[in-house]
C-alpha atoms as a PDB file:
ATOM      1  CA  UNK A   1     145.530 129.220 121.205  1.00  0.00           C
ATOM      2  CA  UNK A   2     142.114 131.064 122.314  1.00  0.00           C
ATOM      3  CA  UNK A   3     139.771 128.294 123.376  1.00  0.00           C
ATOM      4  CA  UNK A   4     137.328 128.927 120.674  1.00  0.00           C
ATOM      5  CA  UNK A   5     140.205 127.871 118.138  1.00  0.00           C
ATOM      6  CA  UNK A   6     138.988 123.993 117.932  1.00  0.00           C
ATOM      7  CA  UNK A   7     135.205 125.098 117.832  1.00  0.00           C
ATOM      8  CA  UNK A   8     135.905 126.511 114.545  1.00  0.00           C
ATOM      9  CA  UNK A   9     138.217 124.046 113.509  1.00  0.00           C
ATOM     10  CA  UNK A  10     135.846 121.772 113.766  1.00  0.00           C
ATOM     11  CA  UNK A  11     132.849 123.544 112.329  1.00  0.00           C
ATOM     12  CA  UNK A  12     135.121 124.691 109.332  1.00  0.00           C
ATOM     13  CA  UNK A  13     136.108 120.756 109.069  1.00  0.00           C
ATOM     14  CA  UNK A  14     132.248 119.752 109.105  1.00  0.00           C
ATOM     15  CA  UNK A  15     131.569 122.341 106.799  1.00  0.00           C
ATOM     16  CA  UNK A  16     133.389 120.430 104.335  1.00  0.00           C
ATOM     17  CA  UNK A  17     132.609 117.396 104.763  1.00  0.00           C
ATOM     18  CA  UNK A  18     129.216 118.206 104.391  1.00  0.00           C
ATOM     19  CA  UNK A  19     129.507 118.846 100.542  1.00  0.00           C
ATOM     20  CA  UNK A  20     130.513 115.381  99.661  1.00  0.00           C
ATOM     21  CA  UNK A  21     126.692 113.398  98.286  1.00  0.00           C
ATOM     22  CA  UNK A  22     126.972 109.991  99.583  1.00  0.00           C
ATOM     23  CA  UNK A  23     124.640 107.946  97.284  1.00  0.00           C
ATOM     24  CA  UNK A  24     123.507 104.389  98.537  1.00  0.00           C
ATOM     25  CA  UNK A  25     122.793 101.705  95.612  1.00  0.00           C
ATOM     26  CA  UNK A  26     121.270  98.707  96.122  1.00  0.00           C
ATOM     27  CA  UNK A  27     123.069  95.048  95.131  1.00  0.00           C
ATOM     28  CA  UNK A  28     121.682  93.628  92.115  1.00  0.00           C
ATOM     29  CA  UNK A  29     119.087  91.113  92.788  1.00  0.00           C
ATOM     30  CA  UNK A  30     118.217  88.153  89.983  1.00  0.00           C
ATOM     31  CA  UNK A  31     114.224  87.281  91.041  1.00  0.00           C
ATOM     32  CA  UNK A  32     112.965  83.500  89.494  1.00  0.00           C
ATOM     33  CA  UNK A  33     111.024  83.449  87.322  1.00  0.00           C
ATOM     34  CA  UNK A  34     107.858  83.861  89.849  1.00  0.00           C
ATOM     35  CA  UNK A  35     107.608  85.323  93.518  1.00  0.00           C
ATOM     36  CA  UNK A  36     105.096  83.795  95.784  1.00  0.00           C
ATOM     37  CA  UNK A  37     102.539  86.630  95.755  1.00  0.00           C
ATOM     38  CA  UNK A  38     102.266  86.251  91.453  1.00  0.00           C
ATOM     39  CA  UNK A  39     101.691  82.420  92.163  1.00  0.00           C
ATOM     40  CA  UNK A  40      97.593  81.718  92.703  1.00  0.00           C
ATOM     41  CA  UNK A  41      96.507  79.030  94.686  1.00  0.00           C
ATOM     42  CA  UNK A  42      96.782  75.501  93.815  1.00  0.00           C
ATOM     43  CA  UNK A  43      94.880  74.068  96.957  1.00  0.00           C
ATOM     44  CA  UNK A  44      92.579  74.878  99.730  1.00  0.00           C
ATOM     45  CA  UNK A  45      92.047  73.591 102.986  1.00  0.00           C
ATOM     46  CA  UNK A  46      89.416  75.050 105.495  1.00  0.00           C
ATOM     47  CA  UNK A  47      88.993  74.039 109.021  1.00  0.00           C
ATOM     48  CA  UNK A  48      89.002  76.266 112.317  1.00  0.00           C
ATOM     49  CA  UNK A  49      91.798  78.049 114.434  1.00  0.00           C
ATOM     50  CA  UNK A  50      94.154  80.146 113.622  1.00  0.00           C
ATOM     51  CA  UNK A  51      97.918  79.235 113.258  1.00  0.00           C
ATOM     52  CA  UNK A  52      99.187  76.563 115.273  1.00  0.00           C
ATOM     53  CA  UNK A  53      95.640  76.159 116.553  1.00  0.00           C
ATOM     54  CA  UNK A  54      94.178  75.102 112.966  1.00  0.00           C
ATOM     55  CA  UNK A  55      92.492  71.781 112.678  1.00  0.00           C
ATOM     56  CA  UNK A  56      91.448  71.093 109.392  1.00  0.00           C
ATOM     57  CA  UNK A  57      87.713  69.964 108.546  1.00  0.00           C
ATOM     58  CA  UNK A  58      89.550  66.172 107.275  1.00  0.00           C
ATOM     59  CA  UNK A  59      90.411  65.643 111.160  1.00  0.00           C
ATOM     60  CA  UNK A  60      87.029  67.521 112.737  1.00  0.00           C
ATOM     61  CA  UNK A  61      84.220  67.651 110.093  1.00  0.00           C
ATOM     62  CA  UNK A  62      81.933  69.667 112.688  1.00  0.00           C
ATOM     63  CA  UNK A  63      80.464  72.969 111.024  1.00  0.00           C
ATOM     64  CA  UNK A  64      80.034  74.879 114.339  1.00  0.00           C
ATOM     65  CA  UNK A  65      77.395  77.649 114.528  1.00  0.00           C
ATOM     66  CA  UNK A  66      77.446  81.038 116.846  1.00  0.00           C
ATOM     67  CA  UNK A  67      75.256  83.749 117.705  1.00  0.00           C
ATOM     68  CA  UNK A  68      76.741  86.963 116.124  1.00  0.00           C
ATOM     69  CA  UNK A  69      77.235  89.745 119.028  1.00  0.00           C
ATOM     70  CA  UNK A  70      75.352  91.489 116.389  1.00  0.00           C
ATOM     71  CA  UNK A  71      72.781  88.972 115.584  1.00  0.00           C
ATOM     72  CA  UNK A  72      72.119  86.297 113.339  1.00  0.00           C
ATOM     73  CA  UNK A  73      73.876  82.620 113.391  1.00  0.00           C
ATOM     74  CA  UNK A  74      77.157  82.619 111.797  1.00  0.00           C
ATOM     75  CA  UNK A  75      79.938  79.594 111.151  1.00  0.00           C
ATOM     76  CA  UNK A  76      83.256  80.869 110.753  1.00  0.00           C
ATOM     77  CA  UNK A  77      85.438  78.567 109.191  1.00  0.00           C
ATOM     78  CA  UNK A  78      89.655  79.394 108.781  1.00  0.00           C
ATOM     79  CA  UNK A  79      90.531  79.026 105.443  1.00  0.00           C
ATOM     80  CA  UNK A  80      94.379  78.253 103.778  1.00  0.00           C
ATOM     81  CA  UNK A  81      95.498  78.672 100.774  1.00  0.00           C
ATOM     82  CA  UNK A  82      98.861  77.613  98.916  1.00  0.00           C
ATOM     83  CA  UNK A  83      99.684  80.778  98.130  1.00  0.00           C
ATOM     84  CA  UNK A  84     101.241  84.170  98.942  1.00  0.00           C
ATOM     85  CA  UNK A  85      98.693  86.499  97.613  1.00  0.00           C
ATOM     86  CA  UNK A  86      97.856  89.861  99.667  1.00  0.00           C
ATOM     87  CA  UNK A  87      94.433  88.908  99.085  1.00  0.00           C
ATOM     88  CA  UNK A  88      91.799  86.221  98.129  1.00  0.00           C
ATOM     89  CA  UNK A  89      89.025  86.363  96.580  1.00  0.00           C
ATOM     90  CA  UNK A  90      86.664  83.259  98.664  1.00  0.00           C
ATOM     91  CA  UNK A  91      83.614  81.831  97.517  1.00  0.00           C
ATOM     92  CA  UNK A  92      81.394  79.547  99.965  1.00  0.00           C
ATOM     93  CA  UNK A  93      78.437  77.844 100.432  1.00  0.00           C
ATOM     94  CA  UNK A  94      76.604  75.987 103.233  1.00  0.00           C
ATOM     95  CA  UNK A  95      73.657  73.926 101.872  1.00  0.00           C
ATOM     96  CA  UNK A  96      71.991  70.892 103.404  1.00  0.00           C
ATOM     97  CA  UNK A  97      69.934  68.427 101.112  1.00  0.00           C
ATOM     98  CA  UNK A  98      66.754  70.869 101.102  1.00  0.00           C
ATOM     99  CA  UNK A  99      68.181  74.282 101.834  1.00  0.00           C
ATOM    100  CA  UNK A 100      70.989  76.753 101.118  1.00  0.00           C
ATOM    101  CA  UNK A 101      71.855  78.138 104.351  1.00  0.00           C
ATOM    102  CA  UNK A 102      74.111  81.017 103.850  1.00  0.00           C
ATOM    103  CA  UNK A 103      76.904  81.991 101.601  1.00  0.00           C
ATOM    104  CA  UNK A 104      79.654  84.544 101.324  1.00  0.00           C
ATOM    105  CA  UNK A 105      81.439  85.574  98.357  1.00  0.00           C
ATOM    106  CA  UNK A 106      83.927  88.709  98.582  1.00  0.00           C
ATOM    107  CA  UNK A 107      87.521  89.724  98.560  1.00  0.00           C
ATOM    108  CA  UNK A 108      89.836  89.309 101.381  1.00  0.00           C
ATOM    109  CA  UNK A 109      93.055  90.160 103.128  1.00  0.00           C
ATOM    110  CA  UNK A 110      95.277  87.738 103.789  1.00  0.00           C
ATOM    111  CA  UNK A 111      97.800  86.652 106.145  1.00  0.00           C
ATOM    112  CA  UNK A 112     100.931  84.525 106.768  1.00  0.00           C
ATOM    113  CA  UNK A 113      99.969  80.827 107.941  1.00  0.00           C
ATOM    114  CA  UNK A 114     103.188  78.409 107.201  1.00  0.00           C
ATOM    115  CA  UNK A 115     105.881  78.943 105.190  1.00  0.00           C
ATOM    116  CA  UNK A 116     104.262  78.978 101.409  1.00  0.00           C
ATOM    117  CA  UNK A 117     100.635  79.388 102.761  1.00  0.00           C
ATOM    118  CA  UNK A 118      98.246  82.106 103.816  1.00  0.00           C
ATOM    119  CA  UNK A 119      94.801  82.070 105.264  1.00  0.00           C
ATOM    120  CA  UNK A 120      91.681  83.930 105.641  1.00  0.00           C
ATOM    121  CA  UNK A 121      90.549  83.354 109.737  1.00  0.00           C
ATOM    122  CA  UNK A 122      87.238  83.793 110.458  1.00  0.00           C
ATOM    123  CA  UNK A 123      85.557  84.056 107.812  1.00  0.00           C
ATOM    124  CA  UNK A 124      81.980  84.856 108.024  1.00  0.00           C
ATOM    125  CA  UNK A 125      78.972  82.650 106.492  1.00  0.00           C
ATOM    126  CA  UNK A 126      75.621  83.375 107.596  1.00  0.00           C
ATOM    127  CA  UNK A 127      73.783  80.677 108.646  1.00  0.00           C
ATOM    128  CA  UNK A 128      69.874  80.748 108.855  1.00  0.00           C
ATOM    129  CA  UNK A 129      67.058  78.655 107.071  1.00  0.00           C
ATOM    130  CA  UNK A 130      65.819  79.709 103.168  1.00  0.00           C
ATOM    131  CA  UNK A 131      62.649  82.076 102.994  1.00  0.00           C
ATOM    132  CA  UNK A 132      60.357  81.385 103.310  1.00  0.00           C
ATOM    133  CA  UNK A 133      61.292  80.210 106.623  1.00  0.00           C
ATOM    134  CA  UNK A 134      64.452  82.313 106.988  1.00  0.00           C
ATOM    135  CA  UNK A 135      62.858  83.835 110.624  1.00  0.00           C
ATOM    136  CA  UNK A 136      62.915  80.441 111.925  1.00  0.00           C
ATOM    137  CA  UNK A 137      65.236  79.382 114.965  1.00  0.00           C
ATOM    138  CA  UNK A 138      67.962  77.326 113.259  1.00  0.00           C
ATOM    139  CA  UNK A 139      67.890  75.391 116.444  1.00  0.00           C
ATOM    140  CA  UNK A 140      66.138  72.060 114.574  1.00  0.00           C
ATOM    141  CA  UNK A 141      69.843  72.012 112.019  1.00  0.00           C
ATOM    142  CA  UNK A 142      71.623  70.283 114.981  1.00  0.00           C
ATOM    143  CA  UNK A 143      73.727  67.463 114.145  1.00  0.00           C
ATOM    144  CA  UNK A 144      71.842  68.029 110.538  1.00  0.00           C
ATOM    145  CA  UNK A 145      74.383  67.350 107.551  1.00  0.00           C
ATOM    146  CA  UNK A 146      75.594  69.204 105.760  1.00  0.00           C
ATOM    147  CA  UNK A 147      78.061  70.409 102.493  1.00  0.00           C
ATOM    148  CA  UNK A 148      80.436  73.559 102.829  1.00  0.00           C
ATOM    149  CA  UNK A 149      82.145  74.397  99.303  1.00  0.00           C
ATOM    150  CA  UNK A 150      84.735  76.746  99.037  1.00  0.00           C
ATOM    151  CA  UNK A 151      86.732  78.421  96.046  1.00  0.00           C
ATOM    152  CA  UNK A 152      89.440  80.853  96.390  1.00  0.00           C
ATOM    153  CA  UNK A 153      91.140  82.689  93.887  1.00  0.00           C
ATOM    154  CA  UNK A 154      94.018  84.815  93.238  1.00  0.00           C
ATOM    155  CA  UNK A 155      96.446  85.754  89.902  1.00  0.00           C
ATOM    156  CA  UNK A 156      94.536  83.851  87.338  1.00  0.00           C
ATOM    157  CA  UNK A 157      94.788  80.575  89.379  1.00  0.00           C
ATOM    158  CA  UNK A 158      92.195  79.247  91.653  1.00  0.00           C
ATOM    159  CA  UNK A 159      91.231  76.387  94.180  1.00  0.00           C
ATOM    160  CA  UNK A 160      88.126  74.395  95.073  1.00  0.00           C
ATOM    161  CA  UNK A 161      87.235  72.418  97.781  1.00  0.00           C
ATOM    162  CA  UNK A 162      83.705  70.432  99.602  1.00  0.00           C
ATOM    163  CA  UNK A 163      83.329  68.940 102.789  1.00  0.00           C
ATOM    164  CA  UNK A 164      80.371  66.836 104.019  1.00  0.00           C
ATOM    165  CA  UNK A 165      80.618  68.420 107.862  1.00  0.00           C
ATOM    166  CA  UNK A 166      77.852  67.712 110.656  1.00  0.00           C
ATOM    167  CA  UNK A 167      76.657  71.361 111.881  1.00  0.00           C
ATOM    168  CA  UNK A 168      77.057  72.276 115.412  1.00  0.00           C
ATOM    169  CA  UNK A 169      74.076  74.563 116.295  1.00  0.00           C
ATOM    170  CA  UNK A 170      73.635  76.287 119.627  1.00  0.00           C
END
């Protein structure tokens, strides 16, 4: 047998096996009636930290304050959400008795936080006084009180919540 004989018979077996169409189907798969990402949040917590590092605003009500490496004075609370939503849209405000300091109100992405939960981390309020005054240090707000309200909302469902915090100025 010339040595090229089982080169060919094994290109002329390949050959053939190469007409057969091998056509993958997935397994059926019964969803409920809901998945987690149709399902809008029911409640809203919002502290600071990020994943096992998140303390909620209950167990630390300090609002801290930083200098932006861009400027301005910002508080950047975590937010979390019982949902799975891609995105939130978030809603806050940070007023004291006289003044609304800053507020933020656009449409997020989201990520994993527990199981069931997502959150927004970081999420950036400006923080300066009203005009007139709004050039003003902010330096005179320390240990001021204040109220942070928040609103998320996703899939027709949405979620409110207010803390009384004590701000943490620089």
């Amino acid at each position: 047998m010339p040595r090229s004989a089982p080169l060919l018979l094994a290109l002329a077996l390949s050959s053939a096996a190469c007409d057969e169409v091998v056509r993958w189907v997935d397994p059926e798969v019964a969803l409920g009636e809901t998945t987690g990402s149709e399902r809008g949040p029911s409640t809203l917590v919002v502290g600071f930290g990020e994943g096992e590092d998140f303390v909620p605003l209950d167990d630390d009500p300090t609002q801290r304050v930083v200098a932006g490496l861009q400027g301005g004075t910002w508080t950047m609370p975590t937010l979390r959400a019982d949902t799975l939503a891609a995105t939130l849209h978030v809603a806050c405000t940070l007023t004291t008795a006289a003044e609304l300091l800053g507020e933020t109100d656009l449409t997020t992405p989201t990520r994993p936080a527990s199981p069931g939960w997502v959150e927004v981390a970081r999420l950036p309020i400006p923080v300066s006084h009203a005009p007139p005054s709004s050039h003003l240090p902010i330096a005179d707000l320390e240990g001021a009180a204040a109220t942070l309200a928040c609103e998320v909302s996703a899939a027709g469902s949405r979620a409110a919540t207010t803390y009384r915090v004590t701000l943490d100025v620089p």
